[in-house]
C-alpha atoms as a PDB file:
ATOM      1  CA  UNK A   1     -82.234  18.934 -38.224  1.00  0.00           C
ATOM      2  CA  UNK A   2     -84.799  20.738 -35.965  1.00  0.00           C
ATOM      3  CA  UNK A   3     -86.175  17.208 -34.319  1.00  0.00           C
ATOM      4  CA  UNK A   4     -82.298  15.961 -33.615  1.00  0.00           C
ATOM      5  CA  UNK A   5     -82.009  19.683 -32.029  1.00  0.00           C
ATOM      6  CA  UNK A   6     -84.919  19.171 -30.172  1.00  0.00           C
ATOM      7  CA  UNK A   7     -84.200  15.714 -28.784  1.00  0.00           C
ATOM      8  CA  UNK A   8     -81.054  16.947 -27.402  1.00  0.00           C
ATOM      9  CA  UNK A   9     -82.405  19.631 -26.029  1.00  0.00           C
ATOM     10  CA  UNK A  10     -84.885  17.213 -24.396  1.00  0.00           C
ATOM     11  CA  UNK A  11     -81.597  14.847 -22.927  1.00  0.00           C
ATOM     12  CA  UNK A  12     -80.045  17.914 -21.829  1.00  0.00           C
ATOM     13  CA  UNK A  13     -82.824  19.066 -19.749  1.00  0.00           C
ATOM     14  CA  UNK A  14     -83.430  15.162 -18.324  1.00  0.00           C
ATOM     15  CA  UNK A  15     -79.621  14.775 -17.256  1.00  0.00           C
ATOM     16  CA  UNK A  16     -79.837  18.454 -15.507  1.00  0.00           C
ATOM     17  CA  UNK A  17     -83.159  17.704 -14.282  1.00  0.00           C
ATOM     18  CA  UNK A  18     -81.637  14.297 -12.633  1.00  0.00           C
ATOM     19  CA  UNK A  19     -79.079  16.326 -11.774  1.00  0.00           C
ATOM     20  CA  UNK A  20     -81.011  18.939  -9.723  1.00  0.00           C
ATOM     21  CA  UNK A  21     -82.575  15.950  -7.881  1.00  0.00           C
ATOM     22  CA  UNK A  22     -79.330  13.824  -6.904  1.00  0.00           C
ATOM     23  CA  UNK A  23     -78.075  17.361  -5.217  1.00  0.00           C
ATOM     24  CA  UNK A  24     -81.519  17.970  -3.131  1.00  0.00           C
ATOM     25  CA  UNK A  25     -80.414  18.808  -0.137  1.00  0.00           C
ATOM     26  CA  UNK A  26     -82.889  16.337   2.829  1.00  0.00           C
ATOM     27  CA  UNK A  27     -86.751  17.749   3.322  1.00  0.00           C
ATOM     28  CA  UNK A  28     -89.174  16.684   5.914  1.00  0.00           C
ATOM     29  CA  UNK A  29     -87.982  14.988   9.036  1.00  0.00           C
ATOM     30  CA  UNK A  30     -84.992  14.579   7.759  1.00  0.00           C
ATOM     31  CA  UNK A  31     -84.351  18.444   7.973  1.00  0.00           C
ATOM     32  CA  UNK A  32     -83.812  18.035  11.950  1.00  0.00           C
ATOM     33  CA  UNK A  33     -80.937  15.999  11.679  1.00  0.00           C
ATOM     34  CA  UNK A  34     -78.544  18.803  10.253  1.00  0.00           C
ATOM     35  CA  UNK A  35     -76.682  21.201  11.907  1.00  0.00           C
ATOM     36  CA  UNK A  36     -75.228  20.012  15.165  1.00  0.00           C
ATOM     37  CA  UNK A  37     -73.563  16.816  15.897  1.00  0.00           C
ATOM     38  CA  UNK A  38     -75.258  13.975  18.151  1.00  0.00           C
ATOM     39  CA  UNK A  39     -74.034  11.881  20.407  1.00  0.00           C
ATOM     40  CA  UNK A  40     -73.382   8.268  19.283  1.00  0.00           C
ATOM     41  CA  UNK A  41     -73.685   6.015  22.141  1.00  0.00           C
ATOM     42  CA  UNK A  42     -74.351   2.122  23.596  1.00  0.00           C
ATOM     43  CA  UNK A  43     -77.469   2.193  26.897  1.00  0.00           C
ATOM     44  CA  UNK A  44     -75.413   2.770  29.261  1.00  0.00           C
ATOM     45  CA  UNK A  45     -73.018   5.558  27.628  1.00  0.00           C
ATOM     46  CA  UNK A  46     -69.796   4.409  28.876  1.00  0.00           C
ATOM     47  CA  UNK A  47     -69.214   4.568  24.885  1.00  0.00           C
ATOM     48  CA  UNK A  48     -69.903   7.403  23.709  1.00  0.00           C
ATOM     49  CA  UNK A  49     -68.963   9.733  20.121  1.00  0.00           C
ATOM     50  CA  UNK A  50     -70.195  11.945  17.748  1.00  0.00           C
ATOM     51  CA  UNK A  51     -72.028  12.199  14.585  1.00  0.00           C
ATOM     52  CA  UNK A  52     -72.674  14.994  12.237  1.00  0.00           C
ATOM     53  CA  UNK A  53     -75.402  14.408   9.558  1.00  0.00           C
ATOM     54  CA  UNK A  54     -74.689  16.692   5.928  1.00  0.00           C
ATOM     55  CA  UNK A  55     -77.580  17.580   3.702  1.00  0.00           C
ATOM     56  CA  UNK A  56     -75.051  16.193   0.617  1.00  0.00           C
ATOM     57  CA  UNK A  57     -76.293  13.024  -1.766  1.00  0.00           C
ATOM     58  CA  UNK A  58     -73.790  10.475  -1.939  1.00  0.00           C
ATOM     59  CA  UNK A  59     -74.790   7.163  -4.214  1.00  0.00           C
ATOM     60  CA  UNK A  60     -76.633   5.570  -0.841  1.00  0.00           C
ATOM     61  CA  UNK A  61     -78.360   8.738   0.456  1.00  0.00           C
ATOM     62  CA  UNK A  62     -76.887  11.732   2.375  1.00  0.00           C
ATOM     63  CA  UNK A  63     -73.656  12.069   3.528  1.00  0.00           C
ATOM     64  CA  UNK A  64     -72.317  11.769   7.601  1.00  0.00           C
ATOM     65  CA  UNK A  65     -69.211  11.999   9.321  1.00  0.00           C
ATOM     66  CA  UNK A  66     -68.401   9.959  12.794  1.00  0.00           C
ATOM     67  CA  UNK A  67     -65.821  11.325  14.803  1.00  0.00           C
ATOM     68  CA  UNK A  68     -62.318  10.054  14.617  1.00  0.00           C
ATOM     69  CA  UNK A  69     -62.673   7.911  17.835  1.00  0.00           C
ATOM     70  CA  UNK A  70     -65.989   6.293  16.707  1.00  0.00           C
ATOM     71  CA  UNK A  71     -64.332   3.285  14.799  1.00  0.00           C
ATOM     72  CA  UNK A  72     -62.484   2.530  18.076  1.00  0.00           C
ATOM     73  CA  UNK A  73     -65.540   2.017  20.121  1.00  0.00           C
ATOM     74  CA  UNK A  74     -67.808   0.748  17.430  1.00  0.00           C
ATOM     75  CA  UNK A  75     -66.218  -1.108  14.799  1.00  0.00           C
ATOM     76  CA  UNK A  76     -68.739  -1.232  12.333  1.00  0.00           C
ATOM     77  CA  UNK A  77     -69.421   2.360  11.807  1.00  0.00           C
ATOM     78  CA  UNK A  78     -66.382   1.975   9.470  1.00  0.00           C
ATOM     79  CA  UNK A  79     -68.551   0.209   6.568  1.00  0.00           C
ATOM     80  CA  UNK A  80     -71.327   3.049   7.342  1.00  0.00           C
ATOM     81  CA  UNK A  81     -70.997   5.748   4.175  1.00  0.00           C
ATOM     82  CA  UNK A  82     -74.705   7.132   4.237  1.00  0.00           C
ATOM     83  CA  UNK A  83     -77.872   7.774   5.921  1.00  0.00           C
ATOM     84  CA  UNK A  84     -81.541   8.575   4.791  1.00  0.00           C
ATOM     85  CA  UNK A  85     -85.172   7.723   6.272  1.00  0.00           C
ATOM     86  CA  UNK A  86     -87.241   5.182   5.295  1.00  0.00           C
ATOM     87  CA  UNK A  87     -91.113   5.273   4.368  1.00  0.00           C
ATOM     88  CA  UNK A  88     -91.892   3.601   7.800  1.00  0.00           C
ATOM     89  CA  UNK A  89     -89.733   6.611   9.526  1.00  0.00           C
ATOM     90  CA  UNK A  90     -86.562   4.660  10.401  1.00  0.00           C
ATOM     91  CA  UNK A  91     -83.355   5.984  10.399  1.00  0.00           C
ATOM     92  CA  UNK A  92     -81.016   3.992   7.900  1.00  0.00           C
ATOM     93  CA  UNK A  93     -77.700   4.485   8.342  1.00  0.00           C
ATOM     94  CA  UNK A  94     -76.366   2.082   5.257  1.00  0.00           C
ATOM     95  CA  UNK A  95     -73.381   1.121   3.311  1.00  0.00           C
ATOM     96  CA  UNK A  96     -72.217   2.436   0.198  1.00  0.00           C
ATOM     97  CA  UNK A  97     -74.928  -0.351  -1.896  1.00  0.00           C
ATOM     98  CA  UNK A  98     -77.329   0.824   0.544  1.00  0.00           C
ATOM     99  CA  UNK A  99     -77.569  -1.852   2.819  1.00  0.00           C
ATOM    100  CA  UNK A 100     -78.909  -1.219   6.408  1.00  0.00           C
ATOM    101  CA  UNK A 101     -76.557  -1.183   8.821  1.00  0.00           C
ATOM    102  CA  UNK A 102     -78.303   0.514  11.924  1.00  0.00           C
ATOM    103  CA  UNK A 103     -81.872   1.084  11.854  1.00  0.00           C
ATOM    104  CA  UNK A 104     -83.238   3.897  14.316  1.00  0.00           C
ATOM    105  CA  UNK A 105     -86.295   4.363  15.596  1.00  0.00           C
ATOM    106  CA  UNK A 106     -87.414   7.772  17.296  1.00  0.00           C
ATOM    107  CA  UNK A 107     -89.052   6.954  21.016  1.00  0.00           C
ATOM    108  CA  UNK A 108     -88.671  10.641  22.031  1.00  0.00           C
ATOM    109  CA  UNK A 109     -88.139  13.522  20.742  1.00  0.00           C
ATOM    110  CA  UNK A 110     -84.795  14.222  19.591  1.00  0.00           C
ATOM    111  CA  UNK A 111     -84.026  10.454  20.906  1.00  0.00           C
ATOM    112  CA  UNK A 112     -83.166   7.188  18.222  1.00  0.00           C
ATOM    113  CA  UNK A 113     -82.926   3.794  19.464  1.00  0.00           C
ATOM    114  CA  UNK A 114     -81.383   0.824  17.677  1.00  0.00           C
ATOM    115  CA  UNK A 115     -81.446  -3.130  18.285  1.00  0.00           C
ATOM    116  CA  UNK A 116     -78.604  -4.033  16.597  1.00  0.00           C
ATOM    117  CA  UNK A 117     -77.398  -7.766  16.716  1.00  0.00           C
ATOM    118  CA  UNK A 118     -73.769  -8.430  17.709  1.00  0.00           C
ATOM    119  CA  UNK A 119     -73.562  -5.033  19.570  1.00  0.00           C
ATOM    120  CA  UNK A 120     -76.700  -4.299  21.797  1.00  0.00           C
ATOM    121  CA  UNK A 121     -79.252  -1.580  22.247  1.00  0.00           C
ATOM    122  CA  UNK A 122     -77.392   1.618  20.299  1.00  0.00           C
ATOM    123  CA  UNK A 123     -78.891   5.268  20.802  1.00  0.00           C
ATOM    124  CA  UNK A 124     -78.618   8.858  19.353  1.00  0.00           C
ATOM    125  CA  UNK A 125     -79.667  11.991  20.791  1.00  0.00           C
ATOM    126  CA  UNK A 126     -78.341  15.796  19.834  1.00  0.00           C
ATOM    127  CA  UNK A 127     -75.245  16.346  21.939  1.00  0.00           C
ATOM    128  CA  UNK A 128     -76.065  19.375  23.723  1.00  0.00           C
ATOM    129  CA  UNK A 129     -79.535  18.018  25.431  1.00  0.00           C
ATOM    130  CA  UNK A 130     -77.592  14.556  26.404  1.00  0.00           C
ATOM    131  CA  UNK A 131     -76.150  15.921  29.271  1.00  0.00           C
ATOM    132  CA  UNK A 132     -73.077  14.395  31.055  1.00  0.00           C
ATOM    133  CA  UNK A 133     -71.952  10.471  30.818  1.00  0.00           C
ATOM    134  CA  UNK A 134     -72.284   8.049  33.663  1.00  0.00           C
ATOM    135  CA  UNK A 135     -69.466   7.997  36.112  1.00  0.00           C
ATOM    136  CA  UNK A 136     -67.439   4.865  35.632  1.00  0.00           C
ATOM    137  CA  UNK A 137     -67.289   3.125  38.526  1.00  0.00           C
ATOM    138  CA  UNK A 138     -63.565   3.002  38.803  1.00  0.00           C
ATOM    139  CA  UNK A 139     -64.387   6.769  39.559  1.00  0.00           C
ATOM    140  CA  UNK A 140     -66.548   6.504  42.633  1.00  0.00           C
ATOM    141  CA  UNK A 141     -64.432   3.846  44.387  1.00  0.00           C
ATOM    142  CA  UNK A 142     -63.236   5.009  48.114  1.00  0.00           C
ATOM    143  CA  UNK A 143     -64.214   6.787  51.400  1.00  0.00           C
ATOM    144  CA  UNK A 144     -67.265   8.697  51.589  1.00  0.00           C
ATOM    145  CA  UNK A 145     -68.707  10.588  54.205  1.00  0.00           C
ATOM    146  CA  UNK A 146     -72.726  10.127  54.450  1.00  0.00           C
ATOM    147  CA  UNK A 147     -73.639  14.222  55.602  1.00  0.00           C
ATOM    148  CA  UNK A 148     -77.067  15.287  57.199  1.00  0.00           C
ATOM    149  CA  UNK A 149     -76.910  19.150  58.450  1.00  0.00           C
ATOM    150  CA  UNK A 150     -72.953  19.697  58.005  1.00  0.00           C
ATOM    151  CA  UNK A 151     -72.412  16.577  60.238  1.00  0.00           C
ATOM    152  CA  UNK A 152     -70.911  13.415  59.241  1.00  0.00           C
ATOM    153  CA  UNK A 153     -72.551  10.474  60.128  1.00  0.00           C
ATOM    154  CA  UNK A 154     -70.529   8.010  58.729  1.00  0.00           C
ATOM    155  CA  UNK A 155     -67.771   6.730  56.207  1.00  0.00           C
ATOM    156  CA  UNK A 156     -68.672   3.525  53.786  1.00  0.00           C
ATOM    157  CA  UNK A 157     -66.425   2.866  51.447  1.00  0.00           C
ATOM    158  CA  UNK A 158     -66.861   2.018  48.200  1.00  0.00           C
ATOM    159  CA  UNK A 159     -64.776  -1.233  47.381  1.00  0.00           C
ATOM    160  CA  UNK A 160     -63.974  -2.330  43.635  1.00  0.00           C
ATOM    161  CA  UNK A 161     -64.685  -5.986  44.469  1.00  0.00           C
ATOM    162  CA  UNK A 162     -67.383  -7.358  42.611  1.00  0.00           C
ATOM    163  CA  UNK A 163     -70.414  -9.024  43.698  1.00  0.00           C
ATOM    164  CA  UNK A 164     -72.440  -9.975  41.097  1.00  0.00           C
ATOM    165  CA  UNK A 165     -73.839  -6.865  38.873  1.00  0.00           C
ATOM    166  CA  UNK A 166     -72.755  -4.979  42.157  1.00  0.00           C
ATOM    167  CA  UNK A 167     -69.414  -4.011  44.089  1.00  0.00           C
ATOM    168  CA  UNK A 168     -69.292  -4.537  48.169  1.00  0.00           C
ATOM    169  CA  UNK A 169     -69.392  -1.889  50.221  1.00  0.00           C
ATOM    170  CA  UNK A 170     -68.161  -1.428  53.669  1.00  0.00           C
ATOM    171  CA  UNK A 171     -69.285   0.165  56.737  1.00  0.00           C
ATOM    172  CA  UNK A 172     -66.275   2.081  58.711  1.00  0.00           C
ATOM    173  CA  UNK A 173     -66.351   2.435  62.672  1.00  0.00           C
ATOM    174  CA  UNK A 174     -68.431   4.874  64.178  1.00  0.00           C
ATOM    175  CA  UNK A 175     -70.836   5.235  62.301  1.00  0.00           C
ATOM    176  CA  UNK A 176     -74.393   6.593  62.965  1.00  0.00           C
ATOM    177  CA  UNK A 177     -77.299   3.533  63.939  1.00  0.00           C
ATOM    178  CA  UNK A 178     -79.063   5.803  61.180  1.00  0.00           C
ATOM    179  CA  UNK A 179     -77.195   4.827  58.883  1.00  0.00           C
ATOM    180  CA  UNK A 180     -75.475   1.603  60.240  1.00  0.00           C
ATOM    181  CA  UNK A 181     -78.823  -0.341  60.733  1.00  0.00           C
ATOM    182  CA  UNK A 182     -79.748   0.249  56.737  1.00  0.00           C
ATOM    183  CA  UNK A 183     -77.198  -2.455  56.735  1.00  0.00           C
ATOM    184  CA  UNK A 184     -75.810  -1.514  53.620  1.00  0.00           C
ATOM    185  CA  UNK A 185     -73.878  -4.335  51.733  1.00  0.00           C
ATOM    186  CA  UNK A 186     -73.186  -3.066  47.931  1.00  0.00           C
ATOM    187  CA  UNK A 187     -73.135  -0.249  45.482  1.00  0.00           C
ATOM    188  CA  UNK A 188     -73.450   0.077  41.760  1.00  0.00           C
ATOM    189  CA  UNK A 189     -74.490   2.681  38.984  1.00  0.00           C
ATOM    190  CA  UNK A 190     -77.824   2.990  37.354  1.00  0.00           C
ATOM    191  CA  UNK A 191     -77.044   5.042  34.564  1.00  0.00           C
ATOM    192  CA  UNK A 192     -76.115   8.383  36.160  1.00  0.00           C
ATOM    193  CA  UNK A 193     -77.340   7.494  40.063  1.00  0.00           C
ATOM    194  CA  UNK A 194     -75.036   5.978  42.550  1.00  0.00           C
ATOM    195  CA  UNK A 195     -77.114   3.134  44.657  1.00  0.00           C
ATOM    196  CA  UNK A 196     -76.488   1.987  48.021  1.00  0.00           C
ATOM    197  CA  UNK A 197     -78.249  -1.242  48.552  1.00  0.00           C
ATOM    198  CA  UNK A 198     -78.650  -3.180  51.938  1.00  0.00           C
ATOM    199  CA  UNK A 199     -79.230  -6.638  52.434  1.00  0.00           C
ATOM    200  CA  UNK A 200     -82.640  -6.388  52.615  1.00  0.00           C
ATOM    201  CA  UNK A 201     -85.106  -3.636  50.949  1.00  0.00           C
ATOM    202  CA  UNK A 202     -84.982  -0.366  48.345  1.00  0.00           C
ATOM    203  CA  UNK A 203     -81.516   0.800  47.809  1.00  0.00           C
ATOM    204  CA  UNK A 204     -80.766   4.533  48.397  1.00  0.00           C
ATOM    205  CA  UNK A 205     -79.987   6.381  45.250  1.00  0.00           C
ATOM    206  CA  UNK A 206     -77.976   9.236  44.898  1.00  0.00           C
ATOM    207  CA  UNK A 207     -77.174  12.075  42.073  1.00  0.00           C
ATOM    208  CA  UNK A 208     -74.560  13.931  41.008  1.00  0.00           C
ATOM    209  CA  UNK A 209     -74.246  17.740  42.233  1.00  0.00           C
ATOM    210  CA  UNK A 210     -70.263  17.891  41.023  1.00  0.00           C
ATOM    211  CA  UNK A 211     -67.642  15.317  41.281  1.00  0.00           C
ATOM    212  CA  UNK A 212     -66.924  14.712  45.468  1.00  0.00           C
ATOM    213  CA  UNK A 213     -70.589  15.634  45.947  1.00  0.00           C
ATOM    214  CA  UNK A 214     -74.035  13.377  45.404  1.00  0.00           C
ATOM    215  CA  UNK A 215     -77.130  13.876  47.153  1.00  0.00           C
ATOM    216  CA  UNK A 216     -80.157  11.552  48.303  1.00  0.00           C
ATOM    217  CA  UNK A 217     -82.688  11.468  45.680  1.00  0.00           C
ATOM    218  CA  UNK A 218     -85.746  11.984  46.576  1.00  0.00           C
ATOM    219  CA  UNK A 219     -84.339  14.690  48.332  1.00  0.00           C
ATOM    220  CA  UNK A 220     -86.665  15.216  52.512  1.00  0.00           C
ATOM    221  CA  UNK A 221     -86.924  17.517  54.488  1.00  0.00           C
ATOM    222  CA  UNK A 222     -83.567  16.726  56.112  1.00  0.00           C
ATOM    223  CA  UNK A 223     -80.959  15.968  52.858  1.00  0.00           C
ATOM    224  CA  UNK A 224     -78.600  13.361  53.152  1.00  0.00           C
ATOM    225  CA  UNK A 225     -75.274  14.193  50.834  1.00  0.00           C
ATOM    226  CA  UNK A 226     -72.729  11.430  50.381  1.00  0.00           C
ATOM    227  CA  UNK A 227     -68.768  13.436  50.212  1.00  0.00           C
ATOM    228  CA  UNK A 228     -66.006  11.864  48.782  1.00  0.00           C
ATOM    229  CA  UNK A 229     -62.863  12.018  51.543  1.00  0.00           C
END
């Protein structure tokens, strides 16, 4: 009687045991993914969502939760049910069985990258240090007014007609041999600069201050501000 006590008392303690360990909340690096959500994205972040990371087991690893929209703008996120890291410090963001769906690697701080076949080059990075999207460039399409010292020196305009990985740009009447001899032929966003390329050598690259407003970057002694009209 006292042995069949003691090997249940022995079962109990390995199911609560097991227990104890299927509820540990994520240690270690892992730790740094809780709390706030990240931003979900594709390189050049004209996609963009969020994803919140929870310190709960589920049969694959910890639970996460994407943002309503994600699905839309990354259909595969809807067979994603878990996420853990791996020995070699990968993110895994898996299936239900556990199979690898995404696999991030860290190449900053606070900064995941992923390969992934089928969709591109997918990143993460905590929401409040990713700072604005890209414009899109249906945004910056029309006149602007190239400023030095509170004077306008000219108006290009920003055309929606491509030209191969660019869009043409036009030189209005008027305008200042300054500007007019960069001979300026096309435009196009890098990521979160507006260039202005000529025919012939470096573009000009410009950088957000608000919405109608960019400014020559590097910035010389005499700044050069593009206005939208």
């Amino acid at each position: 009687m006292m042995q069949a006590v003691t090997v249940r008392f022995v079962l109990i303690a390995v199911l609560l045991g097991g227990g104890v360990a299927n509820a540990q909340a994520p240690a270690g690096d892992a730790t740094k993914m809780l709390g706030a959500p990240w931003e979900f994205s594709n390189a050049d972040r004209e996609k963009t969502c969020t994803l919140t990371f929870k310190p709960e087991r589920s049969a694959a690893g910890y639970r996460l939760e994407f943002d309503k929209n994600c699905v839309n703008l990354f259909p595969l996120v809807k067979d994603i049910e878990a996420w853990k890291f791996a020995d070699n410090d990968l993110l895994r963001l898996t299936d239900a069985r556990g199979k690898s769906l995404i696999e991030f690697s860290e190449v900053e701080s606070g900064i995941f990258e992923a390969p992934t076949p089928g969709v591109g080059l997918l990143f993460l990075q905590a929401a409040g240090t990713a700072g604005p999207p890209p414009r899109p460039a249906e945004q910056m399409v029309g006149n602007w007014s190239v400023m030095r010292g509170g004077k306008s020196l000219c108006t290009l305009g920003l055309e929606s007609t491509a030209v191969r990985d660019s869009f043409v740009l036009s030189v209005k009447p008027n305008c200042d041999q300054a500007i007019a001899r960069q001979g300026f032929a096309s435009w196009r966003m890098d990521g979160t600069e507006l260039l202005l390329a000529p025919a012939r050598g470096n573009p000009w690259r410009f950088e957000e201050a608000d919405a109608v407003n960019w400014k020559r970057v590097p910035e010389g002694p005499d700044p050069v501000t593009l206005v939208k009209q």
